[in-house]
N, C-alpha and C. Protein backbone atom coordinates (compact mmCIF):
# COMPACT_ATOMS: atom_id res chain seq x y z
N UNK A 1 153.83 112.67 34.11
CA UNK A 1 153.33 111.66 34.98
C UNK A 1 152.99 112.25 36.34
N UNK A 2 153.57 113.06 36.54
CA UNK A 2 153.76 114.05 38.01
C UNK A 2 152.02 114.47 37.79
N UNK A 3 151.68 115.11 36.81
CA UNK A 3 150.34 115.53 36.61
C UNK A 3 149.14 114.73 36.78
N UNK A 4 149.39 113.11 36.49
CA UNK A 4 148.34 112.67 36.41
C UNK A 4 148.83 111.61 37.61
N UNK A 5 149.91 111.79 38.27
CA UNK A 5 149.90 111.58 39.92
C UNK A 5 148.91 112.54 41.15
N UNK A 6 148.99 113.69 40.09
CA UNK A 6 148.40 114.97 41.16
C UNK A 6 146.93 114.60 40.95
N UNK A 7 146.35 114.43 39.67
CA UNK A 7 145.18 114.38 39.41
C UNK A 7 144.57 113.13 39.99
N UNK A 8 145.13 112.21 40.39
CA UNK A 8 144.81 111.08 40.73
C UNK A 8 144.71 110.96 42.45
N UNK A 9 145.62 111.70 43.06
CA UNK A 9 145.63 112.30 44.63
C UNK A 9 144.10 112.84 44.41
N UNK A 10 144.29 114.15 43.75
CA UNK A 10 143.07 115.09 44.02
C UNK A 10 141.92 114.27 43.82
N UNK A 11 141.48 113.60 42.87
CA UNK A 11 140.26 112.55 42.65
C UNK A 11 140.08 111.89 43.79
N UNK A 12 141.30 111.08 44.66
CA UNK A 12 140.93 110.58 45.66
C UNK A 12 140.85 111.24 47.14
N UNK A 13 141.58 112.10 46.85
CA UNK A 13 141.01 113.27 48.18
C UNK A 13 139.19 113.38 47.87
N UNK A 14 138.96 113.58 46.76
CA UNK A 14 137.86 114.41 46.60
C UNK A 14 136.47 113.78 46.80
N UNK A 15 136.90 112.23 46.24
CA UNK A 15 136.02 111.15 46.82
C UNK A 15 135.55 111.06 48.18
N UNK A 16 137.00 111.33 48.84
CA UNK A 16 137.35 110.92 50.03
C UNK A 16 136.48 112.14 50.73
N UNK A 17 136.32 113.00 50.09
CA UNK A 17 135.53 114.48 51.21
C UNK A 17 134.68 114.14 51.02
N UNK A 18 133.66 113.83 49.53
CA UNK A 18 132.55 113.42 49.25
C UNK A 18 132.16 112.29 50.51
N UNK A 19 132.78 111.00 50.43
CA UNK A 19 132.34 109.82 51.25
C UNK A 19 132.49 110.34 52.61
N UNK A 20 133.15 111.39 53.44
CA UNK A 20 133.31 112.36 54.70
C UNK A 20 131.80 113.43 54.32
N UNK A 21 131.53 113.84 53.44
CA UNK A 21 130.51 114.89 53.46
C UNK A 21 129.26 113.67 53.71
N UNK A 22 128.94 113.22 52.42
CA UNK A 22 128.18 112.01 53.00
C UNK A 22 127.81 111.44 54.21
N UNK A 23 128.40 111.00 55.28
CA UNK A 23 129.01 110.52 56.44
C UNK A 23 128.24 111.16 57.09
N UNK A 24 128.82 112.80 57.13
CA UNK A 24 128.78 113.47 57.78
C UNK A 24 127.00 114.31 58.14
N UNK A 25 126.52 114.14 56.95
CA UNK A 25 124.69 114.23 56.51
C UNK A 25 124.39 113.57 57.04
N UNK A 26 124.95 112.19 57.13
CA UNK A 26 124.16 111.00 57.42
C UNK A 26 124.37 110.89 58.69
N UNK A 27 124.64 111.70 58.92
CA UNK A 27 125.33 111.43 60.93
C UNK A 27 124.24 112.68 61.53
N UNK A 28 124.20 113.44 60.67
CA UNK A 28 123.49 114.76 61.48
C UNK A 28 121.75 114.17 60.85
N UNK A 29 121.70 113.43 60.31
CA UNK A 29 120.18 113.68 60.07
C UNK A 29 119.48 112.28 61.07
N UNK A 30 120.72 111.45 61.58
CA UNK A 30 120.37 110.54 62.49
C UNK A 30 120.39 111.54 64.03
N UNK A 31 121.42 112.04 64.35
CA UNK A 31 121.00 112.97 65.40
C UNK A 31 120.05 113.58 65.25
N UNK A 32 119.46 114.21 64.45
CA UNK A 32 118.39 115.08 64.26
C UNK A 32 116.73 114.26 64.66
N UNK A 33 116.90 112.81 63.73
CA UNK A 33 115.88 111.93 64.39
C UNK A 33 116.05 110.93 66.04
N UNK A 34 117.14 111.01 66.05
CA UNK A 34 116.92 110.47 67.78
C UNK A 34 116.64 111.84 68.94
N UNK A 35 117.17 112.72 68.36
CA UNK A 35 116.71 113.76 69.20
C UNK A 35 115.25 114.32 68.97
N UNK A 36 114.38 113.84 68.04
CA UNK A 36 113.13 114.10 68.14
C UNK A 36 112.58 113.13 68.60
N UNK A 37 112.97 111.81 68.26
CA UNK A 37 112.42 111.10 68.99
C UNK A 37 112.76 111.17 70.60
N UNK A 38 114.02 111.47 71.57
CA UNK A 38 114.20 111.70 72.47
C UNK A 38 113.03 112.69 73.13
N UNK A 39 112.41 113.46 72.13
CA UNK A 39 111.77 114.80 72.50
C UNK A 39 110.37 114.12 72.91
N UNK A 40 110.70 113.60 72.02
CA UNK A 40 108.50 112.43 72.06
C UNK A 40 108.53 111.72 73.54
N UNK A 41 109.50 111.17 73.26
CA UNK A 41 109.57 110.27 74.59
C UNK A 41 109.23 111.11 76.09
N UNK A 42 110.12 112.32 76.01
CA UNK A 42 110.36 112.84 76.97
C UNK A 42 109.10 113.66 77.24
N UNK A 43 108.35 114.09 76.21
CA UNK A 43 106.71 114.67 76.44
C UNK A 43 105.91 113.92 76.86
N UNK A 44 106.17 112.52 76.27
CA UNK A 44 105.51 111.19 76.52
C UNK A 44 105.46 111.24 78.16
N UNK A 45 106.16 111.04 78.74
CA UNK A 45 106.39 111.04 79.82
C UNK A 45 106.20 112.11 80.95
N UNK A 46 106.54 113.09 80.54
CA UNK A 46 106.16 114.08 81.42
C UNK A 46 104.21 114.30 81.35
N UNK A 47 103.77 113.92 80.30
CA UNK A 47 102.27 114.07 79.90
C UNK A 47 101.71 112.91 80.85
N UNK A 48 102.53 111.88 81.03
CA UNK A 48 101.75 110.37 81.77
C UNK A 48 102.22 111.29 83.08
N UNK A 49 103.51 111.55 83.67
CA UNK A 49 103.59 112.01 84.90
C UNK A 49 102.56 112.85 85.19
N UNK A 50 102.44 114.35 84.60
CA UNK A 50 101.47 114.86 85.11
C UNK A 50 100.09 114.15 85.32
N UNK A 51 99.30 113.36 84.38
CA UNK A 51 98.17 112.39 84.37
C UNK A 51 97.87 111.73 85.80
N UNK A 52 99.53 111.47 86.02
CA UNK A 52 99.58 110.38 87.19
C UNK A 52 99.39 111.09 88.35
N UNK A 53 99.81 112.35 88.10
CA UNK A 53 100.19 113.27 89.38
C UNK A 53 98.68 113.77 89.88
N UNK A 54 98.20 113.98 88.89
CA UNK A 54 96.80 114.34 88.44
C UNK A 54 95.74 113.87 89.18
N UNK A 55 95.77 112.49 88.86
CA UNK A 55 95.30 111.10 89.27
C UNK A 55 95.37 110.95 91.21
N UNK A 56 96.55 111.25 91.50
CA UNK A 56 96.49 110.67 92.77
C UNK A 56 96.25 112.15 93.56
N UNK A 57 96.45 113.56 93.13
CA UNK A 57 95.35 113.92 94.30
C UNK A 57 94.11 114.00 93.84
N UNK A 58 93.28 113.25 92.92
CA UNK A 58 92.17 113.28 92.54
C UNK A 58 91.97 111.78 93.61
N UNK A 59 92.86 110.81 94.05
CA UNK A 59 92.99 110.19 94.73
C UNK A 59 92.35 110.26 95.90
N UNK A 60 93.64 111.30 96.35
CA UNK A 60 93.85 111.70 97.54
C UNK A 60 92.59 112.42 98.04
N UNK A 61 92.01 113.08 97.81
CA UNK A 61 91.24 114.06 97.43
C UNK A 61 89.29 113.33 97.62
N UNK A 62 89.64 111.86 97.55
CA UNK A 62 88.34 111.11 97.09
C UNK A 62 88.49 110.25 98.46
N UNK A 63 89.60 110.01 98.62
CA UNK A 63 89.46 109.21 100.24
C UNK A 63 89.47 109.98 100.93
N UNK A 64 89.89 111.21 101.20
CA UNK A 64 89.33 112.47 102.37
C UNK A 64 88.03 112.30 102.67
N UNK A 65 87.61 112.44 101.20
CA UNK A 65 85.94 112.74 101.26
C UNK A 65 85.26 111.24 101.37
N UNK A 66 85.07 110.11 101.58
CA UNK A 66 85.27 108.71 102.06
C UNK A 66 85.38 108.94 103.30
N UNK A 67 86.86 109.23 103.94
CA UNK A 67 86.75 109.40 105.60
C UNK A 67 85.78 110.07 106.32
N UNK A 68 85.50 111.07 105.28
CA UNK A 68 84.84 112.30 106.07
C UNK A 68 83.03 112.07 106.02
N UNK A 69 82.75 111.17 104.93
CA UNK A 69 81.37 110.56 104.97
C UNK A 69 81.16 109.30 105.79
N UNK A 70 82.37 108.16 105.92
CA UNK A 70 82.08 107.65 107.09
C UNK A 70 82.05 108.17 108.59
N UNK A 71 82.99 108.93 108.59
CA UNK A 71 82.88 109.58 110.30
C UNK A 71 81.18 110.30 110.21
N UNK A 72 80.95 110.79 108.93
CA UNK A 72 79.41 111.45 109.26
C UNK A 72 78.47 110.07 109.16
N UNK A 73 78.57 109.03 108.82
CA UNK A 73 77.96 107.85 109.06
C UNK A 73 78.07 107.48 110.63
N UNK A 74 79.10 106.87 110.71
CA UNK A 74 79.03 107.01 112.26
C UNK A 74 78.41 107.44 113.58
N UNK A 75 78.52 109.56 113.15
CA UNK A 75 77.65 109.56 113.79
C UNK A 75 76.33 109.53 113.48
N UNK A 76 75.83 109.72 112.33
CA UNK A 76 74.34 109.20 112.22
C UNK A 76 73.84 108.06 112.86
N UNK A 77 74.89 106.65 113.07
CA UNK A 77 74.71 105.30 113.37
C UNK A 77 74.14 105.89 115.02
N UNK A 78 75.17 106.95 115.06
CA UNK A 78 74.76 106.92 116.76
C UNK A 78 74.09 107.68 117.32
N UNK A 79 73.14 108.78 116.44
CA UNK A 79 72.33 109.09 116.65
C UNK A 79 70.90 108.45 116.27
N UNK A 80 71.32 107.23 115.47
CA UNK A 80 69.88 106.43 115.36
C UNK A 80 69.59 105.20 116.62
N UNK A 81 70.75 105.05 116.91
CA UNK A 81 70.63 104.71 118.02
C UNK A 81 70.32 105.11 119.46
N UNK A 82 70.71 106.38 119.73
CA UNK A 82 69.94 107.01 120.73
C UNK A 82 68.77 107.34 120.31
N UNK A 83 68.46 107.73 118.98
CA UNK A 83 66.81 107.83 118.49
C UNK A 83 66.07 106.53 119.46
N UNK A 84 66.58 104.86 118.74
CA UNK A 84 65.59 104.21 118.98
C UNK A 84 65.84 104.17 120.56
N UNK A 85 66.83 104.26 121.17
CA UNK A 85 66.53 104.19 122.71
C UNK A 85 65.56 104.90 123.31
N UNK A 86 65.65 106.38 123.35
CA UNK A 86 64.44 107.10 123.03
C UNK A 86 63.30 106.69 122.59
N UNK A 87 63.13 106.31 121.40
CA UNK A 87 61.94 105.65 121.12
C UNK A 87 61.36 104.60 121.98
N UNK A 88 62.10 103.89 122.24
CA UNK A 88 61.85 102.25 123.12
C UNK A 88 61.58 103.43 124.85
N UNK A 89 62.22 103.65 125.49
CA UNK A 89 61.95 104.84 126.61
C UNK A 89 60.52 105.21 126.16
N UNK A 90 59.93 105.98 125.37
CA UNK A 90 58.46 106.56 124.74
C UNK A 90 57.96 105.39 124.43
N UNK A 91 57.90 104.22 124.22
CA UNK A 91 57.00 103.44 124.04
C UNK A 91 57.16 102.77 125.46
N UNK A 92 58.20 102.40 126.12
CA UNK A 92 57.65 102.20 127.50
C UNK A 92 56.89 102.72 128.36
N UNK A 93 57.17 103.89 128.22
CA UNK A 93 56.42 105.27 129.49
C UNK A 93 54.59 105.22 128.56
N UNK A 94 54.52 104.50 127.16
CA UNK A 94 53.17 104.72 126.66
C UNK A 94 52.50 104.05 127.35
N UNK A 95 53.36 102.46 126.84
CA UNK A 95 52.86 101.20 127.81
C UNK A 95 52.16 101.36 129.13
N UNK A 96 53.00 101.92 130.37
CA UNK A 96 53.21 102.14 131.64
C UNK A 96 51.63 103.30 131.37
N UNK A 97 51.37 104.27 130.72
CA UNK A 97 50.54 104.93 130.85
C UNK A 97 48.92 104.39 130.68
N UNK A 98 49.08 102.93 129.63
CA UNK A 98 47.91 102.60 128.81
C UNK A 98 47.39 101.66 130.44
N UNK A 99 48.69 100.70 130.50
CA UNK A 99 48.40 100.24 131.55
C UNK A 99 47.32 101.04 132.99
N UNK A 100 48.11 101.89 133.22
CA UNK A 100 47.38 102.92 134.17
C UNK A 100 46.20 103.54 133.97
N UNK A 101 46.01 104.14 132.74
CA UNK A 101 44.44 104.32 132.95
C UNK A 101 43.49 103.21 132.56
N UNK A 102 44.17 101.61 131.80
CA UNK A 102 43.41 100.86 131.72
C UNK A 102 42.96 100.67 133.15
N UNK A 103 43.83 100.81 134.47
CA UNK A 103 43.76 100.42 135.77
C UNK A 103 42.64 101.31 136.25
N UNK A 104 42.70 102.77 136.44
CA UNK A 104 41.99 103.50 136.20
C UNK A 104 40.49 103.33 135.79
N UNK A 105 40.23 103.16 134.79
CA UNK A 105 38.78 102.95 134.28
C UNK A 105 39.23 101.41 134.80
N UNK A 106 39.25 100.53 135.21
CA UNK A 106 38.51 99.27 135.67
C UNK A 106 37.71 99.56 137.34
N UNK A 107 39.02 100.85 137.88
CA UNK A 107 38.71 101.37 139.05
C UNK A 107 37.22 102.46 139.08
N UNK A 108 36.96 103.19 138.14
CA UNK A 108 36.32 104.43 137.80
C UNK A 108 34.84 103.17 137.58
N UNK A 109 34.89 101.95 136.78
CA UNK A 109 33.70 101.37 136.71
C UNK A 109 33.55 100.58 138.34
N UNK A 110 34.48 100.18 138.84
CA UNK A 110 34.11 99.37 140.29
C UNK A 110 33.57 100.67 140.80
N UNK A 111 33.92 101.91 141.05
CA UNK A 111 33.42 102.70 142.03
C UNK A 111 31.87 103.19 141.47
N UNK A 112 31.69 103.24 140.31
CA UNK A 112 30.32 103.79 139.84
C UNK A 112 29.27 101.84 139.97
N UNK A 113 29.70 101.00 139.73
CA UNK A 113 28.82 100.03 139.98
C UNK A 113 28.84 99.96 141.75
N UNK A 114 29.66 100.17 142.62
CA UNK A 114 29.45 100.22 144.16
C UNK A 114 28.58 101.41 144.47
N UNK A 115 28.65 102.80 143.72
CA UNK A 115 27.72 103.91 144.14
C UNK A 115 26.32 103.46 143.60
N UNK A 116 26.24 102.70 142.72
CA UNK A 116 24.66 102.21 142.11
C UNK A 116 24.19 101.43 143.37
C-alpha cells in the first residue's frame, strides 16, 4: 500500500509541475507579448514625438520667415510712400512749371502783338 501511496504522491506532484510548467509558459509568453506591445507603443510615440518636434521648428522656422517678410513689407509700405510724396512734389513743381511758361507765352504773344 506504501507503493501505491508513493505512486499516487508522485502522480500528483507530477501533475502539479505539469500545471506549474504550464503556468509558467503561460506567464512568459504573456510577458513576452506585453513587452512587445510595450515596444510598439513606445516607438509609437517616440515616432509622433519626433514628427511633433519636427513640426514645430518647421513652425518656428515659418513665422521667422512671416516676421521677416512683414518687416520687409513695411518697409516697402514706406518707401511707396515717400515714392508717392515725391511723386505728388514732381507733379507739383510740373504744375508750377506748365503754369509759368503758360504765363510766359501769353507774355511772349502780348510783347510780339505790342512790337507789331
Amino acid at each position: 500500500m506504501e507503493e501505491g501511496l508513493k505512486n499516487r504522491v508522485i502522480l500528483i506532484l507530477g501533475i502539479f509541475c505539469l500545471i506549474l510548467l504550464i503556468g509558467n509558459i503561460s506567464s512568459c509568453s504573456d510577458a513576452i507579448r506585453q513587452r512587445a506591445a510595450r515596444d510598439k507603443e513606445m516607438f509609437s510615440r517616440l515616432d509622433t514625438e519626433e514628427r511633433v518636434s519636427k513640426y514645430t521648428n518647421e513652425k518656428a522656422a515659418f513665422e521667422k520667415q512671416i516676421e521677416e517678410e512683414r518687416a520687409a513689407i513695411e518697409t516697402l509700405k514706406k518707401d511707396l510712400v515717400q515714392e508717392q510724396l515725391s511723386n505728388q512734389n514732381l507733379k507739383d513743381e510740373l504744375q508750377k512749371m506748365t503754369q509759368l511758361k503758360e504765363t510766359l507765352e501769353e507774355d511772349l504773344k502780348e510783347a510780339l502783338v505790342k512790337k507789331k
